[in-house]
N, C-alpha and C. Protein backbone atom coordinates (compact mmCIF):
# COMPACT_ATOMS: atom_id res chain seq x y z
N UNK A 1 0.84 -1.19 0.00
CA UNK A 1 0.00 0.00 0.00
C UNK A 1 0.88 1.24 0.00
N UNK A 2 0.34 2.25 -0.53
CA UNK A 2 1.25 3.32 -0.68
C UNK A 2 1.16 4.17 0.63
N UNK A 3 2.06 5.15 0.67
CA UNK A 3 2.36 5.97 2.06
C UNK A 3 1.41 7.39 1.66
N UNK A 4 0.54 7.62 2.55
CA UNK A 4 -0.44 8.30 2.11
C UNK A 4 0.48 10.16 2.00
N UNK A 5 1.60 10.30 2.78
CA UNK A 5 2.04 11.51 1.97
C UNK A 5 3.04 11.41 0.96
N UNK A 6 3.02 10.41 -0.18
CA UNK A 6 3.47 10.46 -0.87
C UNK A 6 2.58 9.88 -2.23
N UNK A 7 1.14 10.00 -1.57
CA UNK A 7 -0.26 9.79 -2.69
C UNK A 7 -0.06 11.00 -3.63
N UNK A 8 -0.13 10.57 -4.83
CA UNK A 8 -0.67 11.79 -5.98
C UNK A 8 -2.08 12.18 -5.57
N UNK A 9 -2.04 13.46 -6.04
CA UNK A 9 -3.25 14.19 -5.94
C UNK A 9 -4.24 13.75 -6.64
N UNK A 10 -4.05 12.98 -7.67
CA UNK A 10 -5.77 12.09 -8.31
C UNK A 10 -5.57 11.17 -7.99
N UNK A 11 -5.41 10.35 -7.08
CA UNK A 11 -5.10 9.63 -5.99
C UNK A 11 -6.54 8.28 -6.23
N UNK A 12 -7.67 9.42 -6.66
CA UNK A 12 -8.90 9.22 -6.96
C UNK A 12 -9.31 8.28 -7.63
N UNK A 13 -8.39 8.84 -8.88
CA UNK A 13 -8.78 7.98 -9.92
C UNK A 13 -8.24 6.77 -10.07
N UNK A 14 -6.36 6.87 -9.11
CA UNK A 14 -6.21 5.02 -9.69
C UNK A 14 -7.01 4.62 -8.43
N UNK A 15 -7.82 4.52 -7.37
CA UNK A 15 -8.58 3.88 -6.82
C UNK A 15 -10.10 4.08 -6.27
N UNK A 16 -10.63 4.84 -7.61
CA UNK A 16 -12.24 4.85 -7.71
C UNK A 16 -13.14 3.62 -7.65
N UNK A 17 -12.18 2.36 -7.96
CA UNK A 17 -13.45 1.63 -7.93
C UNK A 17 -13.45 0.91 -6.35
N UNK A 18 -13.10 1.83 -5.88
CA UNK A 18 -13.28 1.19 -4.39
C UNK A 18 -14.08 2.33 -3.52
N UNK A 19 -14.80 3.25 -4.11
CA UNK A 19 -15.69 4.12 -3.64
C UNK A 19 -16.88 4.42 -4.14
N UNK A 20 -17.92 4.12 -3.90
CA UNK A 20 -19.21 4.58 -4.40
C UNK A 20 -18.91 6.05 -4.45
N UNK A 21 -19.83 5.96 -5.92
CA UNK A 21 -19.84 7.58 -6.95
C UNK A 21 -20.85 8.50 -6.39
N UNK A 22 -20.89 9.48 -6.03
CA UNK A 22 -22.42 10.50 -5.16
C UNK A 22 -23.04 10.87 -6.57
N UNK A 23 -24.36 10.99 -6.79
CA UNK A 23 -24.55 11.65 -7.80
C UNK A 23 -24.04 13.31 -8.13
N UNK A 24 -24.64 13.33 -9.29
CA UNK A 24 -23.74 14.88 -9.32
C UNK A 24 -24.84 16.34 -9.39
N UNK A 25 -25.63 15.66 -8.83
CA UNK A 25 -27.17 16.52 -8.79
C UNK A 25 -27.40 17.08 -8.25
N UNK A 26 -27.30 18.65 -8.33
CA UNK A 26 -27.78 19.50 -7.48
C UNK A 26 -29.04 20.48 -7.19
N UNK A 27 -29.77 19.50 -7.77
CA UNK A 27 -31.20 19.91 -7.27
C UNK A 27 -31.73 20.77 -8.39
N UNK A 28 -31.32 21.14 -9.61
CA UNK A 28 -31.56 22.24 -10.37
C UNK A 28 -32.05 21.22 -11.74
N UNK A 29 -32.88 20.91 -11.64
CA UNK A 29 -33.53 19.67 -12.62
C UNK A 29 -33.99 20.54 -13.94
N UNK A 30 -33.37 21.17 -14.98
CA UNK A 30 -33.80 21.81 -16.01
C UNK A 30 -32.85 21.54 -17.04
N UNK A 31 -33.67 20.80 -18.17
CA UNK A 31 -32.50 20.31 -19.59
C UNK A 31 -32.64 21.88 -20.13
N UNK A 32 -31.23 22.11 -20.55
CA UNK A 32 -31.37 23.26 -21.72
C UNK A 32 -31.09 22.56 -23.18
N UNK A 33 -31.02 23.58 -23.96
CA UNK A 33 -31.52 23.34 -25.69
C UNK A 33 -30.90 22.17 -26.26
N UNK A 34 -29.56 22.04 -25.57
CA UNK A 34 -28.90 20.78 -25.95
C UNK A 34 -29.37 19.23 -25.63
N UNK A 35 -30.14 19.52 -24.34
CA UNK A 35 -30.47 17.92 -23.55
C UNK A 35 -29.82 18.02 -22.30
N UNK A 36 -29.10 19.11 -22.17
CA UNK A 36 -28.04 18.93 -20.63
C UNK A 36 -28.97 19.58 -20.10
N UNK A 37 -28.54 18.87 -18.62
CA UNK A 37 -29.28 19.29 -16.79
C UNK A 37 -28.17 20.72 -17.02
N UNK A 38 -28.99 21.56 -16.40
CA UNK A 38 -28.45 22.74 -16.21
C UNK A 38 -27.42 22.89 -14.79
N UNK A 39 -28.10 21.97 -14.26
CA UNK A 39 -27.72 21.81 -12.48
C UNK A 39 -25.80 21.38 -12.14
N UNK A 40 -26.39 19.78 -12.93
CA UNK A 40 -25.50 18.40 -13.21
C UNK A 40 -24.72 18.59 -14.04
N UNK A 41 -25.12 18.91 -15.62
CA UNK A 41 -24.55 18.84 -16.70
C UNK A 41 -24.60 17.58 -17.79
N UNK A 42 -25.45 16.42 -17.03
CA UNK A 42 -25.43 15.40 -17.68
C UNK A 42 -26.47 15.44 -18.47
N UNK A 43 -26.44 14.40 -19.51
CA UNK A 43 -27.08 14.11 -20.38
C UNK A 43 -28.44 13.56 -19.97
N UNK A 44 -29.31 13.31 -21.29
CA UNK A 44 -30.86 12.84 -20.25
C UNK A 44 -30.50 11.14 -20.21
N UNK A 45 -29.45 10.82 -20.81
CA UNK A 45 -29.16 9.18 -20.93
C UNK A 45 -28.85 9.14 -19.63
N UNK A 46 -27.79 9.77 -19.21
CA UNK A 46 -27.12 9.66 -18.25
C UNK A 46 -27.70 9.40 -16.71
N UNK A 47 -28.43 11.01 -16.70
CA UNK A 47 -29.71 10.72 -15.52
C UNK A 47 -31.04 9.43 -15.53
N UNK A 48 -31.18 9.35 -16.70
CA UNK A 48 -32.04 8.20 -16.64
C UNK A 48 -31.61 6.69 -16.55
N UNK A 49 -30.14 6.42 -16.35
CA UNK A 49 -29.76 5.20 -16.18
C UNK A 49 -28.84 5.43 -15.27
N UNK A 50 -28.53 6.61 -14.49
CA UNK A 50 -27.55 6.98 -13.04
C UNK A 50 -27.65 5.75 -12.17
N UNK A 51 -29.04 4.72 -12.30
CA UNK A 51 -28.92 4.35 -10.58
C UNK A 51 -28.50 2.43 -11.27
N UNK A 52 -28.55 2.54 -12.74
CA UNK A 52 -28.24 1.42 -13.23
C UNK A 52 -26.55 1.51 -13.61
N UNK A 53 -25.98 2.19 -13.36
CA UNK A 53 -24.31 2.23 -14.03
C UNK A 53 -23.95 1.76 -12.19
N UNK A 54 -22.94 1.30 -13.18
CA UNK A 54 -21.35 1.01 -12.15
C UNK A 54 -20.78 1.77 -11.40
N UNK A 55 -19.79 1.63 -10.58
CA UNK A 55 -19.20 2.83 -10.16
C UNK A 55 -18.15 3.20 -11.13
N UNK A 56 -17.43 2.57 -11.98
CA UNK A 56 -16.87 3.11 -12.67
C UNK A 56 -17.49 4.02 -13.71
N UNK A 57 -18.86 3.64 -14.50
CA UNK A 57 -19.25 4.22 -15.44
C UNK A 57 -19.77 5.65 -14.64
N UNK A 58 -19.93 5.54 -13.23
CA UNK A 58 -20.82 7.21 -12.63
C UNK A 58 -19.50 7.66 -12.66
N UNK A 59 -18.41 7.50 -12.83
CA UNK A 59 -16.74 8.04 -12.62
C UNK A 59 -16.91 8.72 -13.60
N UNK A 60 -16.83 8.27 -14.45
CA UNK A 60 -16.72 8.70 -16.13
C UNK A 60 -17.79 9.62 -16.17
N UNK A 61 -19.23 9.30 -15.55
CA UNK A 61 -19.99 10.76 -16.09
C UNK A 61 -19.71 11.57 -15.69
N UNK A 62 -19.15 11.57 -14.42
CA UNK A 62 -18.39 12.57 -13.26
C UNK A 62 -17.71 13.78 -14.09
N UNK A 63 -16.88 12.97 -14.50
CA UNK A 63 -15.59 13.56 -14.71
C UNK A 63 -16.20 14.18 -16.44
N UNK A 64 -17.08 13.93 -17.33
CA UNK A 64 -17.37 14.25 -18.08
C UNK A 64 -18.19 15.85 -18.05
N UNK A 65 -19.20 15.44 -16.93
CA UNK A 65 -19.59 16.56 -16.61
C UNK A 65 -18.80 17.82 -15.89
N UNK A 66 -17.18 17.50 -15.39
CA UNK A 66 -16.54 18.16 -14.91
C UNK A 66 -15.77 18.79 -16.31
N UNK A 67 -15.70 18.22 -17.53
CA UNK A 67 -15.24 18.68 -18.46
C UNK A 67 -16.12 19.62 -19.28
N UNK A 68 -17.67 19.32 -19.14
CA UNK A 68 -18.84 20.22 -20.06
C UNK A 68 -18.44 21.04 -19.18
N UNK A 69 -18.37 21.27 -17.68
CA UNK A 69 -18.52 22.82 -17.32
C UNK A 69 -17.29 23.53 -17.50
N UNK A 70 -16.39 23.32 -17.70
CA UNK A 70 -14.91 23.88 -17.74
C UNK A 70 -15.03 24.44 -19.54
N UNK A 71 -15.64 23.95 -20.11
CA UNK A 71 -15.68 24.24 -21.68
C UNK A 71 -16.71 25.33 -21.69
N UNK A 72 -18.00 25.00 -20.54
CA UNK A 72 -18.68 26.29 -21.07
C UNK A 72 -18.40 27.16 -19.78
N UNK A 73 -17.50 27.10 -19.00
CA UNK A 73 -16.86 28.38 -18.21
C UNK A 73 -16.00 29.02 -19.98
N UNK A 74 -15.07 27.94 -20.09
CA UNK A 74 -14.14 28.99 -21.10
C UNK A 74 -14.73 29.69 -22.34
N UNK A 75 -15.80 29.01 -22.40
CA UNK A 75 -16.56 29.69 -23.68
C UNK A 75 -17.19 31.04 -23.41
N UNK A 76 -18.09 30.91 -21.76
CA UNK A 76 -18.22 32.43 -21.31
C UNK A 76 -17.04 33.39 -21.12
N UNK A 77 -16.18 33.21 -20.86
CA UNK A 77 -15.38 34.04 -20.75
C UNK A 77 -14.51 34.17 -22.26
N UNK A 78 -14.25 33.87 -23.13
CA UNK A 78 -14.33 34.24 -24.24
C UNK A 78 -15.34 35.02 -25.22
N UNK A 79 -16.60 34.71 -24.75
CA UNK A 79 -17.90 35.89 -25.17
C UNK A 79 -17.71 37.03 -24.45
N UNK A 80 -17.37 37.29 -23.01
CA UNK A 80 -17.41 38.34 -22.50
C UNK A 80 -16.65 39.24 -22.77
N UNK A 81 -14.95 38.71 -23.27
CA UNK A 81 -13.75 39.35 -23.97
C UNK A 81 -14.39 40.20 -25.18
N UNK A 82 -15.18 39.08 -26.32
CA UNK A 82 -15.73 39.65 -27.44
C UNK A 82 -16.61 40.60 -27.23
N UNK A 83 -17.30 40.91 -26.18
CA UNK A 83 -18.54 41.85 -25.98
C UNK A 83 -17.59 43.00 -25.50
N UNK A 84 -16.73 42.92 -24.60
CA UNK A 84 -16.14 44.43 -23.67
C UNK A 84 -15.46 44.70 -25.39
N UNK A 85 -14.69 44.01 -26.18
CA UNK A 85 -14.03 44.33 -27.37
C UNK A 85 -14.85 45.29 -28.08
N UNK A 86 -16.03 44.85 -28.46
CA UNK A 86 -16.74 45.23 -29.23
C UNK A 86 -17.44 46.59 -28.79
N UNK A 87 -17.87 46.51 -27.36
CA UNK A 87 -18.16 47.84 -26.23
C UNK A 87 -17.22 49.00 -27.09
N UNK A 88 -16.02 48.84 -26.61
CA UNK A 88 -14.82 49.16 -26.43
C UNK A 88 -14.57 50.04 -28.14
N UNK A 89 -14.80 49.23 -29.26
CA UNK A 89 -14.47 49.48 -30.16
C UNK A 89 -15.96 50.81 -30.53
N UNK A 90 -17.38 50.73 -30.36
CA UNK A 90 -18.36 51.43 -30.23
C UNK A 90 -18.40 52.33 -29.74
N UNK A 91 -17.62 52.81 -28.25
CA UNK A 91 -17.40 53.55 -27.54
C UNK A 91 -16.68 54.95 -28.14
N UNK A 92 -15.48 53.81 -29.20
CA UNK A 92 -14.01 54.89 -29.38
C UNK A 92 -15.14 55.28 -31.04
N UNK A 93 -16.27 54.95 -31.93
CA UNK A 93 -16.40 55.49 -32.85
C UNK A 93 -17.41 56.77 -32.23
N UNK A 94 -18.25 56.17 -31.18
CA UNK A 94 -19.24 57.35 -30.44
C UNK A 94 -18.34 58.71 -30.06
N UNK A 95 -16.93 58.49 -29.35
CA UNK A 95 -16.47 59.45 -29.20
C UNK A 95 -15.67 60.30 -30.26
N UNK A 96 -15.50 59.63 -31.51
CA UNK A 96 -15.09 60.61 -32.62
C UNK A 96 -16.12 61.27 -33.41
N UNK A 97 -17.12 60.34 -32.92
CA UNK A 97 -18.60 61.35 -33.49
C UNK A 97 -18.39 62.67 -32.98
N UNK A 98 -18.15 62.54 -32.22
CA UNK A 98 -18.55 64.01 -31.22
C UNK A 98 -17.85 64.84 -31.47
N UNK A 99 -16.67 64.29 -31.84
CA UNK A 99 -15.69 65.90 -32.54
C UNK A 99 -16.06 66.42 -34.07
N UNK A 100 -17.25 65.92 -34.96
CA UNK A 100 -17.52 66.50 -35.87
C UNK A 100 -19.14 67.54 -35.60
């Protein structure tokens, strides 16, 4: 067995299948346009066969749904760049209006 301060930090993953998976549900039960839980992030497959998967397979949705939200964190914050840009660029033609 390994010496627990010298465990890697996903420590998790080489020994997930020795822990039951929690669901990943936080109470916010609403699919948006795609099919994803707004809450969770999972799919409607996913929630509808949650209590029939493995612990390995709830690992994998886990960690899947830990990847949808990290993609649409980076995607908001790439829209928000494009919007202050665009602010930004509107702003500087409004203010040369004004000198004619």
């Amino acid at each position: 067995m390994r010496d627990q301060s010298t465990a890697p930090a996903n420590a998790w993953q080489d020994q997930h299948e020795m822990f039951s998976v929690a669901s990943p549900c936080i109470g916010v039960c609403t699919s948006g346009a795609k099919g994803y839980c707004k809450g969770c992030l999972r799919s409607r497959i996913e929630r509808f066969h949650w209590h029939e998967m493995s612990d390995n397979q709830k690992f994998t949705v886990v960690q899947l749904c830990q990847s949808r939200k990290t993609r649409i964190i980076a995607a908001r914050k790439r829209r928000d760049v494009t919007q202050l840009q665009q602010e930004d660029f509107f702003d500087d033609i409004d203010d040369q209006m004004n000198l004619f």
